[in-house]
N, C-alpha and C. Protein backbone atom coordinates (compact mmCIF):
# COMPACT_ATOMS: atom_id res chain seq x y z
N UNK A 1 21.93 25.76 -48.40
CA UNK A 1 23.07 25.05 -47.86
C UNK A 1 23.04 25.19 -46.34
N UNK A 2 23.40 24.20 -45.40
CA UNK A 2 22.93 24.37 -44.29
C UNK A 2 24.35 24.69 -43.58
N UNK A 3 24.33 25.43 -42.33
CA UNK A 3 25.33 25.83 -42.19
C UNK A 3 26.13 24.93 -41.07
N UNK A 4 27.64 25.53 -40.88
CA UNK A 4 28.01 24.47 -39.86
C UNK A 4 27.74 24.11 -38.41
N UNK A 5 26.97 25.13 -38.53
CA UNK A 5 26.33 25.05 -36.64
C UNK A 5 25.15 24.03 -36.99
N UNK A 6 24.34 24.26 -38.28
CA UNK A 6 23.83 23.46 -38.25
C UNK A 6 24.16 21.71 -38.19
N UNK A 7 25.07 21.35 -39.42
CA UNK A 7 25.45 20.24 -38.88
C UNK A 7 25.97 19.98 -38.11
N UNK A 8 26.77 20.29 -36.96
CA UNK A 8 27.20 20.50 -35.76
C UNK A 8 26.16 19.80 -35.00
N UNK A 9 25.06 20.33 -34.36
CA UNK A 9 23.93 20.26 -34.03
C UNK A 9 23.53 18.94 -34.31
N UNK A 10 23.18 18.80 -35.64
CA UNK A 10 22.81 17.20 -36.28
C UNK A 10 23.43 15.87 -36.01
N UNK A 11 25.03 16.48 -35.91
CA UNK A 11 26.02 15.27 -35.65
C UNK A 11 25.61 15.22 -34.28
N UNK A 12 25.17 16.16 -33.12
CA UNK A 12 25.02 16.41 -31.82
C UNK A 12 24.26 15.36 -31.68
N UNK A 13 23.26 15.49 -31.80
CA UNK A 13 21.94 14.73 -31.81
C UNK A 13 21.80 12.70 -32.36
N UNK A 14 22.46 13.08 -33.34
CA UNK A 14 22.31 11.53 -33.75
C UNK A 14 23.67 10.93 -32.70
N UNK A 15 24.42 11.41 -32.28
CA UNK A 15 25.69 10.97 -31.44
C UNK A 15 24.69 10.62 -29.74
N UNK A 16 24.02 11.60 -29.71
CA UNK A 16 23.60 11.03 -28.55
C UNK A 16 22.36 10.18 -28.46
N UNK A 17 21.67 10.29 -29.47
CA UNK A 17 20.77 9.17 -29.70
C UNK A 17 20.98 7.81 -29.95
N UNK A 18 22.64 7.63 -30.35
CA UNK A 18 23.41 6.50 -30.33
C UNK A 18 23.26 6.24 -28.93
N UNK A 19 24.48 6.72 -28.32
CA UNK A 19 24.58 6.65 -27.47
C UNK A 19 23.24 6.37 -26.12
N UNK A 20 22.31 6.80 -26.05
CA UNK A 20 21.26 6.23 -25.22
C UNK A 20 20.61 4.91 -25.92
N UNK A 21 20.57 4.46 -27.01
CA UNK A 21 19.98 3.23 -27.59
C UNK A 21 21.28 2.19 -27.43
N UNK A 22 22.40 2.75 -26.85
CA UNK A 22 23.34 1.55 -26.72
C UNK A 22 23.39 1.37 -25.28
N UNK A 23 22.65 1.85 -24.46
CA UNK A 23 22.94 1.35 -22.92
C UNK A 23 21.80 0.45 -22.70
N UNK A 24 22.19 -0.40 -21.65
CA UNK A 24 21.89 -1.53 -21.45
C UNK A 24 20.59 -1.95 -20.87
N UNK A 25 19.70 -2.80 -20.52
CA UNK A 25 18.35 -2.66 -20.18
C UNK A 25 18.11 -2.58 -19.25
N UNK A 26 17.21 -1.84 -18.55
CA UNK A 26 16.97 -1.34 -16.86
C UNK A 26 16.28 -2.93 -16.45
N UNK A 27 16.74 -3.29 -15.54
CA UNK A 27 16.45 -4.28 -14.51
C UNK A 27 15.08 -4.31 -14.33
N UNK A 28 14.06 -5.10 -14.45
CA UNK A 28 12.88 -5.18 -14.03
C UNK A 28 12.72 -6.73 -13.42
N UNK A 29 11.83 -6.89 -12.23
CA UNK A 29 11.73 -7.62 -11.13
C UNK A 29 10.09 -8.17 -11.66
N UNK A 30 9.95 -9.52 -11.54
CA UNK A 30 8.62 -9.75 -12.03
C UNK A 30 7.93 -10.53 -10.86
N UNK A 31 7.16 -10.73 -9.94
CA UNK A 31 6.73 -11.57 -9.26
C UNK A 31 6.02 -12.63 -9.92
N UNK A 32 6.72 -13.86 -9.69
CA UNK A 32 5.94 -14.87 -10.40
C UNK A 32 4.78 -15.35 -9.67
N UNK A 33 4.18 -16.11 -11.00
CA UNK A 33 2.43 -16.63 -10.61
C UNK A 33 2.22 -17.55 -9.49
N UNK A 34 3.36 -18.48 -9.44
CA UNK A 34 3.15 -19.69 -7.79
C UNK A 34 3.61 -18.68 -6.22
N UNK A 35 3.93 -17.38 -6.63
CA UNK A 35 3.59 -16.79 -5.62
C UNK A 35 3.29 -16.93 -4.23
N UNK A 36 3.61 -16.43 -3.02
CA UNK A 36 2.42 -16.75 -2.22
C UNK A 36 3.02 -16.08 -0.92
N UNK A 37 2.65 -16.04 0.24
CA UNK A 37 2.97 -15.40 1.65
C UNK A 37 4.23 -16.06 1.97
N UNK A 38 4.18 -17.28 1.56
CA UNK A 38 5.24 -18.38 2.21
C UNK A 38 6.60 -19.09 0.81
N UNK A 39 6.30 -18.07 -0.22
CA UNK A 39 6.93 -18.72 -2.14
C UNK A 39 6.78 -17.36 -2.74
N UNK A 40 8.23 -17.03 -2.95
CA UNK A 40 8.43 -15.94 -3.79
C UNK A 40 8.73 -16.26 -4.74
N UNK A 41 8.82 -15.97 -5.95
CA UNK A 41 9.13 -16.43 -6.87
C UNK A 41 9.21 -14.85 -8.01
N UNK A 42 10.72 -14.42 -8.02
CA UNK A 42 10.77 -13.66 -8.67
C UNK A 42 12.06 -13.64 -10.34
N UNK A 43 11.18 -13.06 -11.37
CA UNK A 43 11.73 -13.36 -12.54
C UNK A 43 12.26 -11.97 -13.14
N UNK A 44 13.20 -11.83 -13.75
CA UNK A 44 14.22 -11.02 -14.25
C UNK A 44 14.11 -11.08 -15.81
N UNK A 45 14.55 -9.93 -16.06
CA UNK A 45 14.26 -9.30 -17.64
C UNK A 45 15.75 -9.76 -18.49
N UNK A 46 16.60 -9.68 -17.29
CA UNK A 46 18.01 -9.94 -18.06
C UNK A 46 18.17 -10.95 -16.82
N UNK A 47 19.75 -11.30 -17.41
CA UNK A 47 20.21 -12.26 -16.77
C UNK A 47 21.08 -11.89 -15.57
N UNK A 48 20.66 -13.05 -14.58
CA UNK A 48 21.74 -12.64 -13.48
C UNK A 48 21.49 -13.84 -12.78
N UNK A 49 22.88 -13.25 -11.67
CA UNK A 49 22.84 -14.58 -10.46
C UNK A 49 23.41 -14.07 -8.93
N UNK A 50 23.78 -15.14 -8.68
CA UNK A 50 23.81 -15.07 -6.96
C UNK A 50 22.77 -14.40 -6.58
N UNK A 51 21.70 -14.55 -6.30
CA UNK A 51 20.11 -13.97 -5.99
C UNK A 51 20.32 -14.37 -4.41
N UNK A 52 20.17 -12.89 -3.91
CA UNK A 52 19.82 -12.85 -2.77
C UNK A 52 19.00 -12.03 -2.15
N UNK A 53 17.81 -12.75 -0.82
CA UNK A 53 17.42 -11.20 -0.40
C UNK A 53 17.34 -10.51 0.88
N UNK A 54 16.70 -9.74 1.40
CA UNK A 54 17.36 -9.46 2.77
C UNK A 54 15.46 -9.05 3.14
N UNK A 55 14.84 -9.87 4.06
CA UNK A 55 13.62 -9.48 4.11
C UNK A 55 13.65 -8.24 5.47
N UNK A 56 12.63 -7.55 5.03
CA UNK A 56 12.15 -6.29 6.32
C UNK A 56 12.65 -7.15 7.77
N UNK A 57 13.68 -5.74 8.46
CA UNK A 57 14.12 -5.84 9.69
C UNK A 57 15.15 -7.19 9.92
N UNK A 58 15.46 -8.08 8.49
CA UNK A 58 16.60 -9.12 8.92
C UNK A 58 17.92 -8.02 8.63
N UNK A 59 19.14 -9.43 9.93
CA UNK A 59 20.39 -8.82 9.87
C UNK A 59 21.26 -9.28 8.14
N UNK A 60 20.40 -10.66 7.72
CA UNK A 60 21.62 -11.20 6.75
C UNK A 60 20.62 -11.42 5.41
N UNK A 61 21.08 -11.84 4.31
CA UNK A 61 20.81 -11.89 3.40
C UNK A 61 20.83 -13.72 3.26
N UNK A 62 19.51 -13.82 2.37
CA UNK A 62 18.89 -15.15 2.25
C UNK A 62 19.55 -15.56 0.71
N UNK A 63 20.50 -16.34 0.82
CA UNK A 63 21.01 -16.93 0.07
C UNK A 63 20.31 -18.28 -0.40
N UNK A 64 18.71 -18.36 -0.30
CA UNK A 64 18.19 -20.15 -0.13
C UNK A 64 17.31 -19.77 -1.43
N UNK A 65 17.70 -18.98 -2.39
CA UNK A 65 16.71 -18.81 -3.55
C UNK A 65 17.52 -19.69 -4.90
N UNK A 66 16.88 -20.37 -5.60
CA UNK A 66 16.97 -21.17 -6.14
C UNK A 66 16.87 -21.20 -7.68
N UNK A 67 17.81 -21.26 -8.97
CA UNK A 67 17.28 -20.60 -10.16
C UNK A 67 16.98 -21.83 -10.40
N UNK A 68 15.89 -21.26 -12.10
CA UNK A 68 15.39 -22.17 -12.83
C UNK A 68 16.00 -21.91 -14.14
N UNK A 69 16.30 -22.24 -15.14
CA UNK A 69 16.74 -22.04 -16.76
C UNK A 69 15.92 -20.42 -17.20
N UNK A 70 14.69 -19.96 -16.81
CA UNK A 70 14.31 -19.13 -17.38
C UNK A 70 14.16 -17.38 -16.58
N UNK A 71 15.27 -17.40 -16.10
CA UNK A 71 15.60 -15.78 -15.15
C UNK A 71 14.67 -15.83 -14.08
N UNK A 72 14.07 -17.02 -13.43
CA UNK A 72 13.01 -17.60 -12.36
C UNK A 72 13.99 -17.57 -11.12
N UNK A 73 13.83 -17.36 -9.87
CA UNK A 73 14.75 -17.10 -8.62
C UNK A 73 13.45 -17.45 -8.02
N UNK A 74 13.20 -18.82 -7.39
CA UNK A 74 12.27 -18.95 -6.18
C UNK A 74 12.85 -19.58 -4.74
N UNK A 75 12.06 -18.75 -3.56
CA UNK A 75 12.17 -18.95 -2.30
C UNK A 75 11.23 -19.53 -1.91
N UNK A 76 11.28 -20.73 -1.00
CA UNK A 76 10.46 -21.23 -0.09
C UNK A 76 10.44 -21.08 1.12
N UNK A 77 9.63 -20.74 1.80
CA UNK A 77 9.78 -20.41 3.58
C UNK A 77 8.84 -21.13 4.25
N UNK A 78 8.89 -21.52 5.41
CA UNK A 78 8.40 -21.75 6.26
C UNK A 78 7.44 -20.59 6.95
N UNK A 79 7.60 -19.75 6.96
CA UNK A 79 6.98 -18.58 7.76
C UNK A 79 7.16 -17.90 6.54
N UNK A 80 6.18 -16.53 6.72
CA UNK A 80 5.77 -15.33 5.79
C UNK A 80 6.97 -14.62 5.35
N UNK A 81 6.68 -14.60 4.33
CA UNK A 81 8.30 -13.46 3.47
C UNK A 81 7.86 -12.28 4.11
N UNK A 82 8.72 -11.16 5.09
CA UNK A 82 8.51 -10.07 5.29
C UNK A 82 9.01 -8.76 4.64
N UNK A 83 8.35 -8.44 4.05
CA UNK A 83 8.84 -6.85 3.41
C UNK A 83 8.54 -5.61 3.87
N UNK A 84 8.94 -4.75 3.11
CA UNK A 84 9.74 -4.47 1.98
C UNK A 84 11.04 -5.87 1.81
N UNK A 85 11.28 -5.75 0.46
CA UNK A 85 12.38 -6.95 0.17
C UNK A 85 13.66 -6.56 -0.74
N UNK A 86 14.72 -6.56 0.00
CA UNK A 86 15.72 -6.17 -0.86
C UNK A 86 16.46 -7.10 -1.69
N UNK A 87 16.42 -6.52 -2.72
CA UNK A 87 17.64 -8.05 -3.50
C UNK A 87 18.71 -7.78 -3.85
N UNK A 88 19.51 -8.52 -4.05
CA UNK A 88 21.19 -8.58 -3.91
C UNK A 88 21.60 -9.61 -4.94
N UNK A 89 22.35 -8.99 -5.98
CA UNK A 89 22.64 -10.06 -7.68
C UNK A 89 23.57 -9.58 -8.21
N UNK A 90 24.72 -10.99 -8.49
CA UNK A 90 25.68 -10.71 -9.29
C UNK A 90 25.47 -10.66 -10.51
N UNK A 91 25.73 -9.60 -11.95
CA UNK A 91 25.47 -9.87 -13.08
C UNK A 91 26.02 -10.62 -13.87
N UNK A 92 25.65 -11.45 -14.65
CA UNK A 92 26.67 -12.43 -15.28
C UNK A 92 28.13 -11.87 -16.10
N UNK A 93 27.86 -10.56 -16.56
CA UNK A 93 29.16 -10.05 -17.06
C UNK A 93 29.88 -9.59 -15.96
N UNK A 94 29.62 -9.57 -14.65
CA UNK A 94 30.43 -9.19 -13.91
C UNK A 94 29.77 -7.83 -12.98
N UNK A 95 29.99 -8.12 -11.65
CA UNK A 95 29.79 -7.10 -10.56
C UNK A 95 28.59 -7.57 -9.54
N UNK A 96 28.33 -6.72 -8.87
CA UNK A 96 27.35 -6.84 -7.63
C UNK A 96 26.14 -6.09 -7.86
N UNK A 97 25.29 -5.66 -7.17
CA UNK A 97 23.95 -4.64 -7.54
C UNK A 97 23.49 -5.34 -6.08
N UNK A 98 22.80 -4.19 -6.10
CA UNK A 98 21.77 -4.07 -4.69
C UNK A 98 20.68 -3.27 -5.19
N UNK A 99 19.06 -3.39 -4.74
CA UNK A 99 17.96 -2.75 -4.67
C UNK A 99 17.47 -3.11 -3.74
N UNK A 100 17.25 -1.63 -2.99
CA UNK A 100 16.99 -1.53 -1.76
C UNK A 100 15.36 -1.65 -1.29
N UNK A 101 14.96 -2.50 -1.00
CA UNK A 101 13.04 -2.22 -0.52
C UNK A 101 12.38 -1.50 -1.84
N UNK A 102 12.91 -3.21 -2.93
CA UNK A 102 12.55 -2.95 -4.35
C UNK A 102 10.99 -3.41 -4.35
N UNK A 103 10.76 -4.44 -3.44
CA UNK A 103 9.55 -5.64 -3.62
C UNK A 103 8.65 -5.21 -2.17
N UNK A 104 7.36 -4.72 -2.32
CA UNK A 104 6.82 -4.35 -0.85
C UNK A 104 6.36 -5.51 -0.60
N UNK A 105 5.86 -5.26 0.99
CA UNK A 105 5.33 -6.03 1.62
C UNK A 105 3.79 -6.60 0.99
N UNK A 106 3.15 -5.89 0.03
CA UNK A 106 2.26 -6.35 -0.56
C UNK A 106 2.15 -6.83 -1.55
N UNK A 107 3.18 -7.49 -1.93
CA UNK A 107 3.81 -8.43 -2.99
C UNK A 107 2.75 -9.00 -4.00
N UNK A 108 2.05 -9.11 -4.90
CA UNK A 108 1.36 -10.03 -5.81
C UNK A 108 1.73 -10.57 -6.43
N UNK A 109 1.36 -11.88 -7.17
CA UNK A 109 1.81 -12.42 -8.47
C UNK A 109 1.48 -11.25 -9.29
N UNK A 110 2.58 -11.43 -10.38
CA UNK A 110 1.79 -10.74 -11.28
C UNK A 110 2.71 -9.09 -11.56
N UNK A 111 2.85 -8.76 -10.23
CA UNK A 111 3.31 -7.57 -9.96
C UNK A 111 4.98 -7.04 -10.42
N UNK A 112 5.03 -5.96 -11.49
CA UNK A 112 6.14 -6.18 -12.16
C UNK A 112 6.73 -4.42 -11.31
N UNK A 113 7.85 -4.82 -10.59
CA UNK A 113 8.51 -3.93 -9.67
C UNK A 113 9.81 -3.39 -10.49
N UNK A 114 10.15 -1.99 -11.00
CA UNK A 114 11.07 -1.22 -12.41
C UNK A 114 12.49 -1.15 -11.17
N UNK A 115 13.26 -1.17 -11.33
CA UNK A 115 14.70 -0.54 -10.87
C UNK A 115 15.39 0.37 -12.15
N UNK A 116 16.46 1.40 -11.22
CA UNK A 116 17.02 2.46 -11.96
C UNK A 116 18.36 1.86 -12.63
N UNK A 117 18.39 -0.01 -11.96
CA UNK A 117 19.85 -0.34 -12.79
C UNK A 117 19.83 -0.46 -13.85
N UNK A 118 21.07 -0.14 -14.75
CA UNK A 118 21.52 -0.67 -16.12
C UNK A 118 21.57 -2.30 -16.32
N UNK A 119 21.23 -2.87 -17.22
CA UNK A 119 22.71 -4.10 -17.16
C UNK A 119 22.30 -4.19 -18.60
């Protein structure tokens, strides 16, 4: 017969194993394939909006990124995207988020950049 510390313990365990399989999916940043010095094109694991970013050494945040139906956020520039690159996104259930000099300056297609957010 097992004792009550033991189930104690058991209830411990499966309570918090709940609990971490119910939080929400960490943010991952995907650089898309049309890519390029002058075309960012970055794609999201979950959903979000107001995509903004703030390239290396600017004062303001680039509000000129553009969604597509599939978590796609692309920028076009005239001149070179400079990084590190911070992005700035409202989540669709609600709130703000910032990642700070998430995307380096050596940006690839291809290149899938992890953040510590929830959503």
């Amino acid at each position: 017969m097992a004792s009550s510390s033991s189930f104690l313990l058991g209830a411990t365990v499966v309570a918090t194993l709940l609990a971490v399989g119910s939080c929400g999916s960490a943010l991952t940043l995907t650089i898309g394939e049309g890519s390029s010095p002058t075309r960012l094109e970055i794609v999201t694991n979950v959903a979000i909006s107001e995509v903004s970013i703030k390239e290396k050494g600017a004062m303001d945040w680039s509000d000129d990124l553009k969604e597509s139906p599939t978590n796609t956020w692309t920028l076009k520039s005239k001149e070179p995207i400079k990084g590190p690159i911070s992005v700035r996104f409202a989540v669709k259930n609600g709130g703000y988020r910032v990642v700070d000099d998430v995307i380096p300056a050596s940006f690839k297609p291809g290149s899938v950049y992890s953040t510590r957010i929830q959503i």
